[in-house]
PDB file of N, CA and C in Angstrom:
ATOM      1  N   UNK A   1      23.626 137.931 119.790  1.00  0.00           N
ATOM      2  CA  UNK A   1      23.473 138.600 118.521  1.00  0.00           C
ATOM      3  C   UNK A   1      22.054 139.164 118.431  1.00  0.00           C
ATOM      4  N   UNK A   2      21.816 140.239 117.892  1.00  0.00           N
ATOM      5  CA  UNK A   2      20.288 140.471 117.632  1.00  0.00           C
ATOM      6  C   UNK A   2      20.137 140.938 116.757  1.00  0.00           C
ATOM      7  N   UNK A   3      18.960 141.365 116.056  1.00  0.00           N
ATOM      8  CA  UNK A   3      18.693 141.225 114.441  1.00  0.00           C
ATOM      9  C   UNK A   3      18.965 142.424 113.947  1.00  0.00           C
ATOM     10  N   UNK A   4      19.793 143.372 114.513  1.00  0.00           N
ATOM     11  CA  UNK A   4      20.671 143.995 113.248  1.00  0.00           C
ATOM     12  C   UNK A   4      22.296 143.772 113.124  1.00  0.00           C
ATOM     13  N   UNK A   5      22.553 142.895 114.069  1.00  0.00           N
ATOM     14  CA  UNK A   5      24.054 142.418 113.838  1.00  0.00           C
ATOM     15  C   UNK A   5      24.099 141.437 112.184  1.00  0.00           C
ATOM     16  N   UNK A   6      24.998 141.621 111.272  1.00  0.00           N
ATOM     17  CA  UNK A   6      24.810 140.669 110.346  1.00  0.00           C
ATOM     18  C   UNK A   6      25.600 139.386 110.055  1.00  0.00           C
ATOM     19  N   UNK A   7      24.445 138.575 109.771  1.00  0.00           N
ATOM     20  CA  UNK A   7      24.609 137.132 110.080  1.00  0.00           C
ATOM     21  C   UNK A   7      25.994 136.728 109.414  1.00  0.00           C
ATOM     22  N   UNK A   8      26.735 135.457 109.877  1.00  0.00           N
ATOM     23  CA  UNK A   8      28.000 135.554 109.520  1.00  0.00           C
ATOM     24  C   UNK A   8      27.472 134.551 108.445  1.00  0.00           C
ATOM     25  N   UNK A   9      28.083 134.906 107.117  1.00  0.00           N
ATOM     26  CA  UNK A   9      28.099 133.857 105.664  1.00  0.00           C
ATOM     27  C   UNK A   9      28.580 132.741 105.764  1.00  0.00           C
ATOM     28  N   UNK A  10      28.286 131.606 105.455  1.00  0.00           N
ATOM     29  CA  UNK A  10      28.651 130.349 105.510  1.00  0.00           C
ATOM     30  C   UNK A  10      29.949 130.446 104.622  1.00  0.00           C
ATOM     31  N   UNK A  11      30.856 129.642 105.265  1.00  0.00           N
ATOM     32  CA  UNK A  11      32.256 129.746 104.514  1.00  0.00           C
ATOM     33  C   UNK A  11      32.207 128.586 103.063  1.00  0.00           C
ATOM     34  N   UNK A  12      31.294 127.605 103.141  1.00  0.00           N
ATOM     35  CA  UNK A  12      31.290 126.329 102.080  1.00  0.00           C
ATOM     36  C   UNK A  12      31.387 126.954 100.671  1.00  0.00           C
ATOM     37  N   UNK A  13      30.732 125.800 100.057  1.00  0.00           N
ATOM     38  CA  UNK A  13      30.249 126.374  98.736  1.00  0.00           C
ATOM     39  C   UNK A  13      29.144 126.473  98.558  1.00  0.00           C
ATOM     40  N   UNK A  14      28.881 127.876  97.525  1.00  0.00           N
ATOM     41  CA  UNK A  14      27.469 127.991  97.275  1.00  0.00           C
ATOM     42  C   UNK A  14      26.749 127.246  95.938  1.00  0.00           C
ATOM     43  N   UNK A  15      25.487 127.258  96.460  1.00  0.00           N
ATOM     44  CA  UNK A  15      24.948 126.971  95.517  1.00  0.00           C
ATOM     45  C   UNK A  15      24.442 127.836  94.048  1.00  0.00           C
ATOM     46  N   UNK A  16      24.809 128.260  93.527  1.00  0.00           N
ATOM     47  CA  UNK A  16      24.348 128.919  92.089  1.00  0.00           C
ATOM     48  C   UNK A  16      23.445 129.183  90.898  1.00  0.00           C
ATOM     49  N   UNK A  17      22.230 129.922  90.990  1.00  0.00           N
ATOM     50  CA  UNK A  17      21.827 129.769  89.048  1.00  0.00           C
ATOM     51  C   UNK A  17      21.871 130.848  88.599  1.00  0.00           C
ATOM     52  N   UNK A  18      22.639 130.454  87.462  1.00  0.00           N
ATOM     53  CA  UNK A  18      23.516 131.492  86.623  1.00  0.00           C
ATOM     54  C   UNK A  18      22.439 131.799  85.208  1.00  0.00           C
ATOM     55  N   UNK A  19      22.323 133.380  85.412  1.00  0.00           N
ATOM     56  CA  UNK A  19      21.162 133.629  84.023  1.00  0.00           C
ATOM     57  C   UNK A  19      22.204 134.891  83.322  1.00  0.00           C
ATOM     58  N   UNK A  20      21.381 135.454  82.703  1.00  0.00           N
ATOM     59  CA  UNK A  20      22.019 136.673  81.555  1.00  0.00           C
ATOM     60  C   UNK A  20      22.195 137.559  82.436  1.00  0.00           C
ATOM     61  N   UNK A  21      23.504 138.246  82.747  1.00  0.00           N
ATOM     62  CA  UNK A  21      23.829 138.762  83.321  1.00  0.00           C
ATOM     63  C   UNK A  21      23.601 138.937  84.673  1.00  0.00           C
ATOM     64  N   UNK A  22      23.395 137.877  85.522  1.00  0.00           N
ATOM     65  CA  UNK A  22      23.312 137.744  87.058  1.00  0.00           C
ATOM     66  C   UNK A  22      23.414 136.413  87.516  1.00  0.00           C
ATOM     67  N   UNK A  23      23.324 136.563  88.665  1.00  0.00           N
ATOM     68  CA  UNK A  23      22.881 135.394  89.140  1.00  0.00           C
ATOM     69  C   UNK A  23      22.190 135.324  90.480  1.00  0.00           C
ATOM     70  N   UNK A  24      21.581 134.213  90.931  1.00  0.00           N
ATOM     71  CA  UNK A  24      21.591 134.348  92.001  1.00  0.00           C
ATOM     72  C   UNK A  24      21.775 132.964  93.268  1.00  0.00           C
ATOM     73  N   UNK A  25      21.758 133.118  94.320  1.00  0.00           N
ATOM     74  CA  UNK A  25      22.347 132.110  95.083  1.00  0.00           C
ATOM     75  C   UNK A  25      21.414 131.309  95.468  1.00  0.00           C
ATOM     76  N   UNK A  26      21.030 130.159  95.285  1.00  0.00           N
ATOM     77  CA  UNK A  26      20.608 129.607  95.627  1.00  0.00           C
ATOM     78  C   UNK A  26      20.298 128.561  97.174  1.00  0.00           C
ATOM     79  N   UNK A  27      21.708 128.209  97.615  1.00  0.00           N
ATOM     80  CA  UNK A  27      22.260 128.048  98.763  1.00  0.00           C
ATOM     81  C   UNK A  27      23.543 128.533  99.141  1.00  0.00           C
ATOM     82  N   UNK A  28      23.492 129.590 100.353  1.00  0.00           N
ATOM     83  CA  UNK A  28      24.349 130.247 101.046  1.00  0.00           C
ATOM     84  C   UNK A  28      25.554 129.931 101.140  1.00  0.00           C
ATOM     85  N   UNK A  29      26.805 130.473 100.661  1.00  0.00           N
ATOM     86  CA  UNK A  29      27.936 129.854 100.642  1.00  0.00           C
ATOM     87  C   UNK A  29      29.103 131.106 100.157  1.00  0.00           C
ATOM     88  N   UNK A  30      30.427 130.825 100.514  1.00  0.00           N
ATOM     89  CA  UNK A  30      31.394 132.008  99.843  1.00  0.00           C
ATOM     90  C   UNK A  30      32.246 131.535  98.848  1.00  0.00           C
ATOM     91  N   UNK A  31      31.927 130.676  98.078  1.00  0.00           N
ATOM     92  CA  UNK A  31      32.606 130.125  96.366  1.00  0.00           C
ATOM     93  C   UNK A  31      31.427 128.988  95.789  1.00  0.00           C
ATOM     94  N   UNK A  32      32.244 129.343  94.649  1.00  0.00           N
ATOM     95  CA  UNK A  32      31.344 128.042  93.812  1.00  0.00           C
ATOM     96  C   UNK A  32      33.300 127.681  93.168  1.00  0.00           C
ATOM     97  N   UNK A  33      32.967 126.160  92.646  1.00  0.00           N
ATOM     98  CA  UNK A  33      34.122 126.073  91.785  1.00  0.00           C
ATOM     99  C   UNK A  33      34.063 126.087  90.175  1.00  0.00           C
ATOM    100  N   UNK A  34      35.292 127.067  89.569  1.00  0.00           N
ATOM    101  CA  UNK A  34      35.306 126.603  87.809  1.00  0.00           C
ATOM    102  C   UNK A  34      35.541 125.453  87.900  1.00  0.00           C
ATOM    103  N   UNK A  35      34.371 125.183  86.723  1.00  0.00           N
ATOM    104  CA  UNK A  35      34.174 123.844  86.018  1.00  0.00           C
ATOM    105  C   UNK A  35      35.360 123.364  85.367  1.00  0.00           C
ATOM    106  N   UNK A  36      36.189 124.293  84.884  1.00  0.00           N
ATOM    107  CA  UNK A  36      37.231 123.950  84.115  1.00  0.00           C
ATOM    108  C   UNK A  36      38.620 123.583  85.345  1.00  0.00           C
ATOM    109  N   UNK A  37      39.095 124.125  85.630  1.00  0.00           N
ATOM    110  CA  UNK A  37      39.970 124.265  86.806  1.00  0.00           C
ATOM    111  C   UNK A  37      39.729 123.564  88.151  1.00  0.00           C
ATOM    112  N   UNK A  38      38.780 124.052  88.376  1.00  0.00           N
ATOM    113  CA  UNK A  38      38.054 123.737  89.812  1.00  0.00           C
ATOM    114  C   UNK A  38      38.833 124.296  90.943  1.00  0.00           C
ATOM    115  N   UNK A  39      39.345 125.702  90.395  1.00  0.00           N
ATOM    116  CA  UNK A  39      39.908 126.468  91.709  1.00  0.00           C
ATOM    117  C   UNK A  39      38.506 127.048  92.260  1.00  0.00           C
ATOM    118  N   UNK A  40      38.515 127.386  93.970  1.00  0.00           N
ATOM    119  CA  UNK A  40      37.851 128.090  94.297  1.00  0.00           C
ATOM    120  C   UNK A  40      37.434 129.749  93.653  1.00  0.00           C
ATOM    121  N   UNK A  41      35.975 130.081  93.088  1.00  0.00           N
ATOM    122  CA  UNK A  41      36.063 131.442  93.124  1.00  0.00           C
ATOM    123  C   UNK A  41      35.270 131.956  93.896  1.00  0.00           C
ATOM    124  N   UNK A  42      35.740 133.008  94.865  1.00  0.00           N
ATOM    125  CA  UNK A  42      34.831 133.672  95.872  1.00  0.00           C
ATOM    126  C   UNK A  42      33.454 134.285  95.147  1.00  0.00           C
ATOM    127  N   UNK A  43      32.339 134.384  95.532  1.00  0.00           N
ATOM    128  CA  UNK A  43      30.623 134.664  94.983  1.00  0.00           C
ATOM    129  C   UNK A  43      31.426 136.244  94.485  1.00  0.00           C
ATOM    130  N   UNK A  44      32.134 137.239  95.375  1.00  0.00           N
ATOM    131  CA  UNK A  44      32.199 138.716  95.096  1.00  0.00           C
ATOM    132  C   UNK A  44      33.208 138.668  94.113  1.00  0.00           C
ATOM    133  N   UNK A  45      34.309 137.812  93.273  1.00  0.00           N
ATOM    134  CA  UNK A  45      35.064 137.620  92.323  1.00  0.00           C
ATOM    135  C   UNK A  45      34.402 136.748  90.847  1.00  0.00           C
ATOM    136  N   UNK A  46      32.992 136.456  91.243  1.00  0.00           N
ATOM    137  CA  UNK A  46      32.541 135.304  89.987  1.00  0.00           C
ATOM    138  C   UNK A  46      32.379 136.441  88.805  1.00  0.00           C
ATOM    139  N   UNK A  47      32.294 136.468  87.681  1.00  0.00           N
ATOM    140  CA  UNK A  47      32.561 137.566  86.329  1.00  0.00           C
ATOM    141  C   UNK A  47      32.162 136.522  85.299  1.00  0.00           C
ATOM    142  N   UNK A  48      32.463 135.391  85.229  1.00  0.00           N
ATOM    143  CA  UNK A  48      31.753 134.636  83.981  1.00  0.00           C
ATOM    144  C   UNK A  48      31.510 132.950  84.113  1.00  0.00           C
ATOM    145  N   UNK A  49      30.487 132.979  83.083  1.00  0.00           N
ATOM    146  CA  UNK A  49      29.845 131.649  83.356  1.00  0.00           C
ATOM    147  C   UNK A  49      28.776 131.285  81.928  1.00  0.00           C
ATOM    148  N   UNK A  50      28.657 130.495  82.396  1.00  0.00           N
ATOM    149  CA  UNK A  50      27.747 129.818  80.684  1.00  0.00           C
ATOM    150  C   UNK A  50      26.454 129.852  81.374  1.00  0.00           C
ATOM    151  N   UNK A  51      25.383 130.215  80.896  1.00  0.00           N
ATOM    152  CA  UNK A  51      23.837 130.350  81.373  1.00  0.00           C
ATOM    153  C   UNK A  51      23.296 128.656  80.794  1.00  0.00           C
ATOM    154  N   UNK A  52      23.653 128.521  79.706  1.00  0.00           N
ATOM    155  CA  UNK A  52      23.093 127.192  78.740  1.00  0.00           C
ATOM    156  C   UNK A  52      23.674 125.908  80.072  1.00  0.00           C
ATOM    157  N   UNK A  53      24.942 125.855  79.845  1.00  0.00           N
ATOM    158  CA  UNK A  53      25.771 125.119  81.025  1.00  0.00           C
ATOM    159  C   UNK A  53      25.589 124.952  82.635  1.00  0.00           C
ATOM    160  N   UNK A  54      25.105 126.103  83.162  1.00  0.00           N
ATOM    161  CA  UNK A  54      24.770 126.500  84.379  1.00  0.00           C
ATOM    162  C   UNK A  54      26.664 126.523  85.115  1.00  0.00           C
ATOM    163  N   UNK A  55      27.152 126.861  84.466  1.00  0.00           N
ATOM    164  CA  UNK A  55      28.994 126.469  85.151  1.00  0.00           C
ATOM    165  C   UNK A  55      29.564 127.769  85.122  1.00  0.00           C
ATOM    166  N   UNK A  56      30.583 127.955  86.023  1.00  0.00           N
ATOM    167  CA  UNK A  56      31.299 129.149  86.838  1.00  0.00           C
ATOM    168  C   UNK A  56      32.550 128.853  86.380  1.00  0.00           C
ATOM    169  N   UNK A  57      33.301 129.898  85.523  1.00  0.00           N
ATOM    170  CA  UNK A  57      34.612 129.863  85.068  1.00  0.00           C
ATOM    171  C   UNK A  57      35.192 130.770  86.261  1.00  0.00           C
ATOM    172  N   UNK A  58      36.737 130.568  86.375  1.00  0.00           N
ATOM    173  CA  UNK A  58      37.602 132.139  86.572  1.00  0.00           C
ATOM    174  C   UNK A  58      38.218 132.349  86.132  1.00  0.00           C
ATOM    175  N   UNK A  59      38.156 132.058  84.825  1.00  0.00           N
ATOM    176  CA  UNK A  59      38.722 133.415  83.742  1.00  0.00           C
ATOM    177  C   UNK A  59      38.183 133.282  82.983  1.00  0.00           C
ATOM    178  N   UNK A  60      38.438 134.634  82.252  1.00  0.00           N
ATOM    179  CA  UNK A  60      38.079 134.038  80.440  1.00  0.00           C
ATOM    180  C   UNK A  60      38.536 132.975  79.580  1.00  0.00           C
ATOM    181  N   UNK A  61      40.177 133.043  80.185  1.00  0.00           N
ATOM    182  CA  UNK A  61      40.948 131.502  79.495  1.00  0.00           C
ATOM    183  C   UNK A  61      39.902 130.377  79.686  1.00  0.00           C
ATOM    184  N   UNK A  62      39.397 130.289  80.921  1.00  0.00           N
ATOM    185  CA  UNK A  62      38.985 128.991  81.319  1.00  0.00           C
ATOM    186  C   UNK A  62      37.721 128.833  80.564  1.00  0.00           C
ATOM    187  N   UNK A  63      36.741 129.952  80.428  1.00  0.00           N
ATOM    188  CA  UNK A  63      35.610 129.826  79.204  1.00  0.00           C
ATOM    189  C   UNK A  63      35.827 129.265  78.340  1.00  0.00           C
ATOM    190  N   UNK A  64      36.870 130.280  77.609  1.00  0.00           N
ATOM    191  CA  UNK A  64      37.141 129.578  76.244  1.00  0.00           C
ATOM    192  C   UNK A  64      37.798 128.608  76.067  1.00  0.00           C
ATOM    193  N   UNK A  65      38.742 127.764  76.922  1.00  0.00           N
ATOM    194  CA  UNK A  65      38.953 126.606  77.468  1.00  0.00           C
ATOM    195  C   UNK A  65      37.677 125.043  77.181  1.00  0.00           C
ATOM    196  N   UNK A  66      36.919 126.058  77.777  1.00  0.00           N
ATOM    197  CA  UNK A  66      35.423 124.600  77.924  1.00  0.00           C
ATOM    198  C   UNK A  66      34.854 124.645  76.661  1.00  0.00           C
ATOM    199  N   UNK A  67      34.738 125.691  75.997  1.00  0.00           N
ATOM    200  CA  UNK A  67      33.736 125.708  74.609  1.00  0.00           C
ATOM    201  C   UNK A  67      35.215 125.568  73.267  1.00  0.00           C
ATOM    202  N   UNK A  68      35.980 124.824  73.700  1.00  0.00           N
ATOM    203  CA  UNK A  68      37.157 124.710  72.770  1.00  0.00           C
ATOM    204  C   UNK A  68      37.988 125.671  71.979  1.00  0.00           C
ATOM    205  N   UNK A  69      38.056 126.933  72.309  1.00  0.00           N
ATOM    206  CA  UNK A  69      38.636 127.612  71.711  1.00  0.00           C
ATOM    207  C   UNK A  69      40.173 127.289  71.833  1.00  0.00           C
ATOM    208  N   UNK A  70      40.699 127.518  71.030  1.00  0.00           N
ATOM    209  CA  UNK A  70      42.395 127.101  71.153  1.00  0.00           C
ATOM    210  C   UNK A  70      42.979 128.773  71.369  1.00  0.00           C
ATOM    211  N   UNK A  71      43.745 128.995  71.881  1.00  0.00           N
ATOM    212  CA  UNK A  71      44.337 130.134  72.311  1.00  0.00           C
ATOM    213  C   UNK A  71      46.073 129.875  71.768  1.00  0.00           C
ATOM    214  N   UNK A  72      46.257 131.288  71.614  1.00  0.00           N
ATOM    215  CA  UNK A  72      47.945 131.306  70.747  1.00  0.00           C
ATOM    216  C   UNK A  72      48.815 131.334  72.160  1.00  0.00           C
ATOM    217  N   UNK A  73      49.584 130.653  71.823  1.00  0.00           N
ATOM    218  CA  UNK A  73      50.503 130.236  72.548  1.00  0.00           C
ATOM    219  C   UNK A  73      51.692 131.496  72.780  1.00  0.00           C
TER     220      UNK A  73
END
């Protein structure tokens, strides 16, 4: 390999800190898990998360899930 081939991404989980509108990775990895669920979400699919919490939803259900919102059935 030499240094413009690009390095292959660690398949684990990453590490995460989640601010206002970004984030960034802390340790190299291709998911973090929702807190709520705890399905895998790939780093290029993450879309929401609590900054106060530091936690990775995948969905919106699952947000409003953690901060108690009740949803209509």
């Amino acid at each position: 390999m030499n240094r413009f081939e690009r390095q292959p991404q660690a398949a684990g989980e990453a590490e995460v800190e989640y601010g206002d509108g970004e984030f960034r990775v802390r340790r190299a990895g291709a998911f973090v898990r929702c807190a709520v669920t705890g399905e895998p979400i790939p780093l290029e699919e993450l879309r929401y998360w609590n900054v106060d919490l530091q936690e990775p939803y995948s969905s919106p259900q699952a947000k409003l899930t953690r901060i108690g919102v009740k949803l209509p059935q």
